[in-house]
N, C-alpha and C. Protein backbone atom coordinates (compact mmCIF):
# COMPACT_ATOMS: atom_id res chain seq x y z
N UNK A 1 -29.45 0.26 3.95
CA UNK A 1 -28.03 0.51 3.70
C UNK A 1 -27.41 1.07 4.98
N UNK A 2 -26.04 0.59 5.63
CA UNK A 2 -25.39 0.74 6.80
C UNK A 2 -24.58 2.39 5.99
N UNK A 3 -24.28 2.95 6.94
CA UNK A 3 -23.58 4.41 6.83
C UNK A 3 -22.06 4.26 6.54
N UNK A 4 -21.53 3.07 6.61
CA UNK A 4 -20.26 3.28 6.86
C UNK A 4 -20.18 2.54 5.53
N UNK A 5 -21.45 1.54 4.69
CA UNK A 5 -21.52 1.66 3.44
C UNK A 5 -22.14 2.26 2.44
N UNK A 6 -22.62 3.60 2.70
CA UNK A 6 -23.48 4.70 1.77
C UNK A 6 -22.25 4.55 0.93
N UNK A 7 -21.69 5.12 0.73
CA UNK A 7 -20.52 4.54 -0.47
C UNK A 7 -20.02 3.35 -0.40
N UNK A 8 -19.92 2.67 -1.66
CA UNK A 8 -19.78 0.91 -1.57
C UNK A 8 -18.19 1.09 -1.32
N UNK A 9 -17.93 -0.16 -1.09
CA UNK A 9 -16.79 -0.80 -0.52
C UNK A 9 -15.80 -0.96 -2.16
N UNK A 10 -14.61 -0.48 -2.18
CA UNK A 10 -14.00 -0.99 -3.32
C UNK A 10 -13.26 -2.23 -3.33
N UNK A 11 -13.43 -2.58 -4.69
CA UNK A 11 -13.64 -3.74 -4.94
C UNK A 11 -12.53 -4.83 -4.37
N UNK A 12 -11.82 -5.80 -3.68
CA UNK A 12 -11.40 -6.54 -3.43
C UNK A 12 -9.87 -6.32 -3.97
N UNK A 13 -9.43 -6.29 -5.27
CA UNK A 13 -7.95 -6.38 -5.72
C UNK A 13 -7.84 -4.67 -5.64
N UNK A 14 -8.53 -3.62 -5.43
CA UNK A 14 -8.32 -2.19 -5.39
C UNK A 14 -7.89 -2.33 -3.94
N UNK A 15 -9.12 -2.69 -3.11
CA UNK A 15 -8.33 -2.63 -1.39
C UNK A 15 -7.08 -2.90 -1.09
N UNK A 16 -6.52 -4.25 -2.31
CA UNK A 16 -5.45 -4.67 -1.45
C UNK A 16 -4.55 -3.66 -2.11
N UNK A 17 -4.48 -3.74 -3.20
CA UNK A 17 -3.88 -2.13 -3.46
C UNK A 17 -3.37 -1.08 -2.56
N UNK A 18 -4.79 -0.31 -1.97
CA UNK A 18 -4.83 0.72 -1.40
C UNK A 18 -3.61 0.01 -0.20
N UNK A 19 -4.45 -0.92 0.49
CA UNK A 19 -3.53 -0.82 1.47
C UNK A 19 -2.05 -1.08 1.95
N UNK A 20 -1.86 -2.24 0.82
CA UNK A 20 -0.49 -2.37 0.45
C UNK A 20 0.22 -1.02 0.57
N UNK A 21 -0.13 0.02 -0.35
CA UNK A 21 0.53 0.76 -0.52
C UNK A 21 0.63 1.82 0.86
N UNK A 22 -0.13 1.99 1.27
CA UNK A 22 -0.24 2.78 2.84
C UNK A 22 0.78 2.03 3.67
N UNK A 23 0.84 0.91 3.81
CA UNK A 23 1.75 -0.09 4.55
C UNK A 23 3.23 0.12 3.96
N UNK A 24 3.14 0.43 2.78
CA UNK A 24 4.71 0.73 2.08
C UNK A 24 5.67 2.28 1.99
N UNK A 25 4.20 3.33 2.57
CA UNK A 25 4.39 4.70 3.04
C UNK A 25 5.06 4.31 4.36
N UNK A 26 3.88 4.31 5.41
CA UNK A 26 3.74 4.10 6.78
C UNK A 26 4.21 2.68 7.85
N UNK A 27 4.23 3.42 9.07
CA UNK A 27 4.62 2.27 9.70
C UNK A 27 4.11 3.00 11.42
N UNK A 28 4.19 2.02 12.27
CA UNK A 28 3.48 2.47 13.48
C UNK A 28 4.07 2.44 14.69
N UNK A 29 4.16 3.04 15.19
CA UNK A 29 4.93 3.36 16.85
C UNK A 29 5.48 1.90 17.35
N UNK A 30 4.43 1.12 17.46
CA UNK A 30 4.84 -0.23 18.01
C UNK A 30 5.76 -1.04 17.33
N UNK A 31 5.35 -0.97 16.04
CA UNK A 31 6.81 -1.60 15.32
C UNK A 31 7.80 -0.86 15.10
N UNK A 32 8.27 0.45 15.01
CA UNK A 32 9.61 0.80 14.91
C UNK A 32 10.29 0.42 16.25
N UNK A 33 8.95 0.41 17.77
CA UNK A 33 9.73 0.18 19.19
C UNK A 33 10.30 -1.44 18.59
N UNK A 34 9.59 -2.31 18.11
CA UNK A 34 10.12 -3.29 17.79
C UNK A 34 11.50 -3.78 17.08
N UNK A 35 11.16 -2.82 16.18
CA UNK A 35 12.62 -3.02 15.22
C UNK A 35 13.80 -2.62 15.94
N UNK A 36 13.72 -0.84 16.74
CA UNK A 36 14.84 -0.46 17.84
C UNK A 36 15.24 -1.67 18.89
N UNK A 37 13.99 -2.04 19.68
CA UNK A 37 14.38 -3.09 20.65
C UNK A 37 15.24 -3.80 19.89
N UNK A 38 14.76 -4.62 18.74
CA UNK A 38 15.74 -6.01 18.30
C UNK A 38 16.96 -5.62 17.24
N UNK A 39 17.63 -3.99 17.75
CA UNK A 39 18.30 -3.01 16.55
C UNK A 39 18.67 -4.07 15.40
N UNK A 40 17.37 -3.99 14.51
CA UNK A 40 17.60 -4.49 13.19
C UNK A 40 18.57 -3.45 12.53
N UNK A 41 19.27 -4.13 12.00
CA UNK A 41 20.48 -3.48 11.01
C UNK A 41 19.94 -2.76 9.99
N UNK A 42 20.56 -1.53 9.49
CA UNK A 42 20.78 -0.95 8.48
C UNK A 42 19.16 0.42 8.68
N UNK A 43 18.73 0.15 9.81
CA UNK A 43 17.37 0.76 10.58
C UNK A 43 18.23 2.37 10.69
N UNK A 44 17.26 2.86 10.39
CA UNK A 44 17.83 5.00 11.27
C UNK A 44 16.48 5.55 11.51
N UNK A 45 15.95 5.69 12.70
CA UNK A 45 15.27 6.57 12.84
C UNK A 45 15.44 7.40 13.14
N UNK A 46 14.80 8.84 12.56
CA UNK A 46 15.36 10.21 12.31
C UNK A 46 14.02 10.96 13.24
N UNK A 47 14.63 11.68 14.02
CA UNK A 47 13.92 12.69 14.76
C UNK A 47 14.16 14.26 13.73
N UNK A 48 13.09 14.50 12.66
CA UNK A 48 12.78 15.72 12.29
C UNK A 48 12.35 16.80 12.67
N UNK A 49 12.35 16.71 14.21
CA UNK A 49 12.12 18.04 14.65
C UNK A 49 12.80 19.26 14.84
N UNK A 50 12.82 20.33 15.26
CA UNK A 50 14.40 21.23 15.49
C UNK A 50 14.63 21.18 17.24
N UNK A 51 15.67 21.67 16.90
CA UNK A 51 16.49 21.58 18.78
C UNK A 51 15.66 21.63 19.92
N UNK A 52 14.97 22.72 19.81
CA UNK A 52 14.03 22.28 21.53
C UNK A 52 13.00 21.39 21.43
N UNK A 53 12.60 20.72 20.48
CA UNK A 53 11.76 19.59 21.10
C UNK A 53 12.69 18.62 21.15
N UNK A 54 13.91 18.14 20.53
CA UNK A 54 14.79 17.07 20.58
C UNK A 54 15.06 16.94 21.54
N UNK A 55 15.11 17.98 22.74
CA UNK A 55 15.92 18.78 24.09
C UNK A 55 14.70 18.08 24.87
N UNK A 56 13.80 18.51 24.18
CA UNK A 56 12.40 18.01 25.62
C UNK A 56 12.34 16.62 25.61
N UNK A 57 12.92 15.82 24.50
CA UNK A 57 12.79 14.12 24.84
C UNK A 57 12.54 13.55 23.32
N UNK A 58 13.31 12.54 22.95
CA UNK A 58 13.41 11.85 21.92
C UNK A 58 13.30 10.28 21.97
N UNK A 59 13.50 9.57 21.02
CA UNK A 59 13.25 8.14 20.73
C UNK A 59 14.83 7.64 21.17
N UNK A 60 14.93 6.76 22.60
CA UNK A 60 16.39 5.98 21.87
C UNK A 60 16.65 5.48 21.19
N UNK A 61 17.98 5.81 20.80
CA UNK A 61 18.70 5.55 19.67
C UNK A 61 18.24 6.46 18.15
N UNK A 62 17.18 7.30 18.44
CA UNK A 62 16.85 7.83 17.63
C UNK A 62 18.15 9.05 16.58
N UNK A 63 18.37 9.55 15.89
CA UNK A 63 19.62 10.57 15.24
C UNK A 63 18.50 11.88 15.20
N UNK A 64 19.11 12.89 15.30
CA UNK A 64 18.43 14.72 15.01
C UNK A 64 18.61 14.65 13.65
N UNK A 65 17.62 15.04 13.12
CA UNK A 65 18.05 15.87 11.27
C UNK A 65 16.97 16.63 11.29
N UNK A 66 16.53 17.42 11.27
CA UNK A 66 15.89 18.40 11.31
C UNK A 66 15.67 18.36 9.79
N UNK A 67 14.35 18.59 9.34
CA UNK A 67 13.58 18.55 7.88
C UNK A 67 14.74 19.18 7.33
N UNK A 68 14.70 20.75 7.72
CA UNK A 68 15.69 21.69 6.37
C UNK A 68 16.85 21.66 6.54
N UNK A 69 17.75 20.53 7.35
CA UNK A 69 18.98 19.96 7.10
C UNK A 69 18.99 18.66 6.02
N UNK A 70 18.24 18.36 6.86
CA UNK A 70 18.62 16.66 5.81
C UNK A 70 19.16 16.68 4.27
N UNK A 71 19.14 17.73 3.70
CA UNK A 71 19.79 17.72 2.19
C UNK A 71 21.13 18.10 2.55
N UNK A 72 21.86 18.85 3.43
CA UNK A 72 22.81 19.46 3.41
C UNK A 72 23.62 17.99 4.67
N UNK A 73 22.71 17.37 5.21
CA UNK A 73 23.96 17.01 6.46
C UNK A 73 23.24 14.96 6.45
N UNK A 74 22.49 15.05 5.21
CA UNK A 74 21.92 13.05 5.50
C UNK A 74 23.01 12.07 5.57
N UNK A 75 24.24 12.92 4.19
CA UNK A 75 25.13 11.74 3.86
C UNK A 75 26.40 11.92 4.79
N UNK A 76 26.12 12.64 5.49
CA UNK A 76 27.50 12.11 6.69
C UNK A 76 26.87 12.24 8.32
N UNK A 77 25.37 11.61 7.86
CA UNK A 77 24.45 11.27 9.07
C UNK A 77 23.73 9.69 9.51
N UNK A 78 23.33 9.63 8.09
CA UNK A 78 22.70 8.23 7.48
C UNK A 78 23.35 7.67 6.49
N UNK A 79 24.11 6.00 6.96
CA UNK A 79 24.51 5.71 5.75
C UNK A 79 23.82 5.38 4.59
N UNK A 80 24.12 5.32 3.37
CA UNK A 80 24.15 4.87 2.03
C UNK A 80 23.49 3.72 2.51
N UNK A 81 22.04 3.71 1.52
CA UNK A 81 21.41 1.97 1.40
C UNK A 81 20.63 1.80 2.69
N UNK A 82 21.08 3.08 3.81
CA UNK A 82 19.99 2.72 5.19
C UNK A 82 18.21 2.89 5.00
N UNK A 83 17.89 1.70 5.50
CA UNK A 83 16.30 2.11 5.62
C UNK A 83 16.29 3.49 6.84
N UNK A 84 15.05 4.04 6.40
CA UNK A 84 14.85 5.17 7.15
C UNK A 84 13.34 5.20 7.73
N UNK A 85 13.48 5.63 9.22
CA UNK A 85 11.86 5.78 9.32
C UNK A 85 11.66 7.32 10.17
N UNK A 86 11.13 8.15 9.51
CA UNK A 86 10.92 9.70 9.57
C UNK A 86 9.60 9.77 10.94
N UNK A 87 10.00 10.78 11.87
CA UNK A 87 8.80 10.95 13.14
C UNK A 87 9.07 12.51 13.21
N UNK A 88 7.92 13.04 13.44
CA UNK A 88 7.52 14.62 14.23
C UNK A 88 6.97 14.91 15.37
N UNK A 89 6.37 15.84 15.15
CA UNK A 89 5.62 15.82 17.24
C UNK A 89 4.21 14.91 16.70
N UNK A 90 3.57 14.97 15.83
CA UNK A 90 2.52 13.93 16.10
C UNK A 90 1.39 14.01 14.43
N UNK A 91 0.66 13.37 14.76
CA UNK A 91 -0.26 13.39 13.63
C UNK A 91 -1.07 14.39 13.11
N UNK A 92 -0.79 15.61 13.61
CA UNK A 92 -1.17 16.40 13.30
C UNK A 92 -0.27 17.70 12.55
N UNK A 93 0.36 17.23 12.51
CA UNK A 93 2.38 17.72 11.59
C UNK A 93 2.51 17.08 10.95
N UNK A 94 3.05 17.28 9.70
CA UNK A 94 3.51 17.08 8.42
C UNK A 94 5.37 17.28 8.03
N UNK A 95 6.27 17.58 9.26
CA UNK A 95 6.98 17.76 9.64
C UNK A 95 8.12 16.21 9.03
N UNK A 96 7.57 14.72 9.34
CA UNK A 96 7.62 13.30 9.25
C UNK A 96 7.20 13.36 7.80
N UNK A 97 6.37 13.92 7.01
CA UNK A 97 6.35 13.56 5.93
C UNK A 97 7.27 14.45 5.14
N UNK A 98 7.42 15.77 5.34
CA UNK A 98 8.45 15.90 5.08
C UNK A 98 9.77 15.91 4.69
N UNK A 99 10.17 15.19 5.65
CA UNK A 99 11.06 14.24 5.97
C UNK A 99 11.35 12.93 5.20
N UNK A 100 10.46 12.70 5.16
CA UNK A 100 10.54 11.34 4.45
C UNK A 100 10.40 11.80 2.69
N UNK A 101 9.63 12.22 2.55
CA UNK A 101 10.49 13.06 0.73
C UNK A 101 11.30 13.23 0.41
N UNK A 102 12.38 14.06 1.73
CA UNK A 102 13.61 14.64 1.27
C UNK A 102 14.53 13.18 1.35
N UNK A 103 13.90 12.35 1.90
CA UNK A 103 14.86 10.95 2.05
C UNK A 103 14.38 10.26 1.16
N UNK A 104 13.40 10.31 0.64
CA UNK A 104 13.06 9.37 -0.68
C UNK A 104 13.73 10.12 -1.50
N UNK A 105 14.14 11.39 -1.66
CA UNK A 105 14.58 12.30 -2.86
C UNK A 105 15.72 11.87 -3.04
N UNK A 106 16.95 11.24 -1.82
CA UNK A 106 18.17 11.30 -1.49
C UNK A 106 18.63 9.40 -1.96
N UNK A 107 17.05 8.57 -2.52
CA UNK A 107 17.56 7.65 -2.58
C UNK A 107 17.27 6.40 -1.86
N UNK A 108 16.95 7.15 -0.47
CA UNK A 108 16.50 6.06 0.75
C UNK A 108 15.19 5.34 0.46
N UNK A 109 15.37 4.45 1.20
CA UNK A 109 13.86 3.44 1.23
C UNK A 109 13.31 3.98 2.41
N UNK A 110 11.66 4.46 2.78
CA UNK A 110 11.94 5.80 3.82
C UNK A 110 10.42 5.49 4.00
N UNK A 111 10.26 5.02 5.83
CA UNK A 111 8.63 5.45 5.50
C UNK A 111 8.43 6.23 7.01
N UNK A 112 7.64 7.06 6.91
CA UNK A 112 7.18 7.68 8.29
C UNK A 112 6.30 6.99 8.80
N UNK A 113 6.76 7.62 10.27
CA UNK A 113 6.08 6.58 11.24
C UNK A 113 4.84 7.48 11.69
N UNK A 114 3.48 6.87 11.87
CA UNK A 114 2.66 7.27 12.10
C UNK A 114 2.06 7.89 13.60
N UNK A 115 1.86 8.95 13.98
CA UNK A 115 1.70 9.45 15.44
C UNK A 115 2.87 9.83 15.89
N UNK A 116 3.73 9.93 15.28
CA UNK A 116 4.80 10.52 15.65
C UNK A 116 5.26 10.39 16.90
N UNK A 117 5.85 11.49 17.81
CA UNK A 117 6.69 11.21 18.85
C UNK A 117 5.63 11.10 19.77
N UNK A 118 4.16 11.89 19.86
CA UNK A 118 2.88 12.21 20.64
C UNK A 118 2.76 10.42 20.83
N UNK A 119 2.38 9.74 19.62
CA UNK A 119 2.07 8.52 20.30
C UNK A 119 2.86 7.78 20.34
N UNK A 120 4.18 7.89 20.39
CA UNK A 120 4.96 7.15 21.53
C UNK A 120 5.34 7.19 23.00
N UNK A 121 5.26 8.34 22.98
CA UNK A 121 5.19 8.93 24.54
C UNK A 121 3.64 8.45 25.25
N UNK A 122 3.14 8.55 24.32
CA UNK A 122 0.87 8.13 24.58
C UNK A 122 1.24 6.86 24.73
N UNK A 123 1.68 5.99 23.92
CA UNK A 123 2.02 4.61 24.48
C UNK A 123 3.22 4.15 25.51
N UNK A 124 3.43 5.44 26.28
CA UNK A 124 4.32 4.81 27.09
C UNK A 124 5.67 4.36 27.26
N UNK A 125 6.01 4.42 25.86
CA UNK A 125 7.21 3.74 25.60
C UNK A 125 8.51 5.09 26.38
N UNK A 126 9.74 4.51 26.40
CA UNK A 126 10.59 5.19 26.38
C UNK A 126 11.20 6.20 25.97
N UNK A 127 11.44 7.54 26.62
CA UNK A 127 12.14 8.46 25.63
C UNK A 127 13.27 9.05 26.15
N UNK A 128 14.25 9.79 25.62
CA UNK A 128 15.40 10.47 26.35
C UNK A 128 15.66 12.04 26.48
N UNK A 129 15.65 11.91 27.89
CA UNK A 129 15.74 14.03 28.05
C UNK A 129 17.09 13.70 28.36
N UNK A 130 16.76 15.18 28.73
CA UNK A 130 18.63 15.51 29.85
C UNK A 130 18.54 14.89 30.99
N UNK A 131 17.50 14.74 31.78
CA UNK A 131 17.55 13.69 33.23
C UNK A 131 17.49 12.48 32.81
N UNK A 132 17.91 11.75 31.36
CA UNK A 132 17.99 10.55 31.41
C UNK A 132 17.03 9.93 30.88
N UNK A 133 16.89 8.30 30.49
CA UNK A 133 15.65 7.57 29.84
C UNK A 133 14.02 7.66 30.68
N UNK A 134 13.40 8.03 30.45
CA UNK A 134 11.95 8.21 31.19
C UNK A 134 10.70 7.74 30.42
N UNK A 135 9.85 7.33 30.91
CA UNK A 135 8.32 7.23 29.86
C UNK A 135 7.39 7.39 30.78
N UNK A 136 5.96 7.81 30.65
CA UNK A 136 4.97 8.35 31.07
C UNK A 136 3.67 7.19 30.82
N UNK A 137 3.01 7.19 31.81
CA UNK A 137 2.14 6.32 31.80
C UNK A 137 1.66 5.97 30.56
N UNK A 138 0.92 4.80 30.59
CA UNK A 138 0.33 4.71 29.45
C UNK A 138 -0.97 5.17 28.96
N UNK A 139 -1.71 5.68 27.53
CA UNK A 139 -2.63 6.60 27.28
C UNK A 139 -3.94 5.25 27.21
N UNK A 140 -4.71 4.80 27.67
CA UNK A 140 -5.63 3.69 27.41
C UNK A 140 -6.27 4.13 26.26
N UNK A 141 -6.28 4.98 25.76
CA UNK A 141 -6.60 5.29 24.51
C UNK A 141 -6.12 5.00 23.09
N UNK A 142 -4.73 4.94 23.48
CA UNK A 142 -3.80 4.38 22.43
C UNK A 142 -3.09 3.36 22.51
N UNK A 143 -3.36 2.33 23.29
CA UNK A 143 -2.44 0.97 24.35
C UNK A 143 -2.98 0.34 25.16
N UNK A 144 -2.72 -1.07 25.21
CA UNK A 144 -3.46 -1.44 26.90
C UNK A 144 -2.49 -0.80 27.54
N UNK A 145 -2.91 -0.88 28.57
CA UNK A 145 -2.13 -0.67 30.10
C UNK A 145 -0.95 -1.46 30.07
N UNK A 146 -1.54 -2.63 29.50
CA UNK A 146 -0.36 -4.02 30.47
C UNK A 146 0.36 -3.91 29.59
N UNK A 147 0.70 -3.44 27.89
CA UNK A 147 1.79 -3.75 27.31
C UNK A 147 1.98 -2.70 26.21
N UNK A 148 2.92 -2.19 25.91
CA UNK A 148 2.92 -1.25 24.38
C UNK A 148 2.24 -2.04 23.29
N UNK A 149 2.25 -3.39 23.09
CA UNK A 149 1.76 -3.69 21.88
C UNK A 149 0.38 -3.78 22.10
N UNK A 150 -0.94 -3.13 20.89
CA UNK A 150 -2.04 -4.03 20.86
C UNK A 150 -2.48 -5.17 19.85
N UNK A 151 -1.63 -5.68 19.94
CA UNK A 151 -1.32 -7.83 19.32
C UNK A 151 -2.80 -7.14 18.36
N UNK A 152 -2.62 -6.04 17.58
CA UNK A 152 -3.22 -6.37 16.36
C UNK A 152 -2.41 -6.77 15.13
């Protein structure tokens, strides 16, 4: 018996289950850069962090709502009927999920994005300070080199 099957594998229509549904929570750095690049309509990605990390560098085009606003300030932030995709400083914060409750609570179709702002910046991609649009090498750990996407 292999280790990674000491517990059996569930069964075929449970997997697709499981993962369906993870896919209907979540979503991943590379495709929200995707969706921003090609600004699909009716898209908001929400930076849930509070003021000084927003200050140290954010997602373009990204909006501020800070978790313990979003009940008091979503509906004259995010329109009515917008998909939403919720980010924090990284996968190790709960900040994005958060977030994404109080926007499922409010109605929205809402999924957080996984790795948060850590692995978008890890992949390189683009972000915005006060000196303007910048991105930081890429992390070979989380990206090839040659491109943000890994064409999985």
């Amino acid at each position: 018996m292999t280790r990674a099957f000491a517990v059996p594998a569930a069964d075929p229509p449970a997997a697709v289950a499981h993962f369906l549904a993870r896919l209907s929570f979540e979503t991943d750095v590379a495709d929200v850069h995707a969706d921003l690049t090609a600004v699909v309509p009716d898209l908001v990605v929400v930076d849930s962090r509070g003021d000084a990390a927003w200050a140290q560098g954010h997602l373009p085009g990204a909006v501020h709502l800070p978790t313990a606003l979003i009940g008091a300030r979503a509906a004259g932030t995010v329109p009515s009927g917008a998909r939403v995709v919720t980010y924090c400083w990284g996968p190790g914060c709960d900040g994005a999920t958060r977030a994404a409750l109080e926007f499922a609570r409010l109605g929205h179709p809402v999924k957080e994005m996984r790795g948060g702002y850590e692995y978008w910046v890890r992949e390189g991609l683009p972000v915005v300070t006060a000196g303007g649009v910048t991105h930081r090498p890429v992390d070979d750990l989380t990206a090839p080199r040659a491109s943000a996407a890994c064409d999985c």
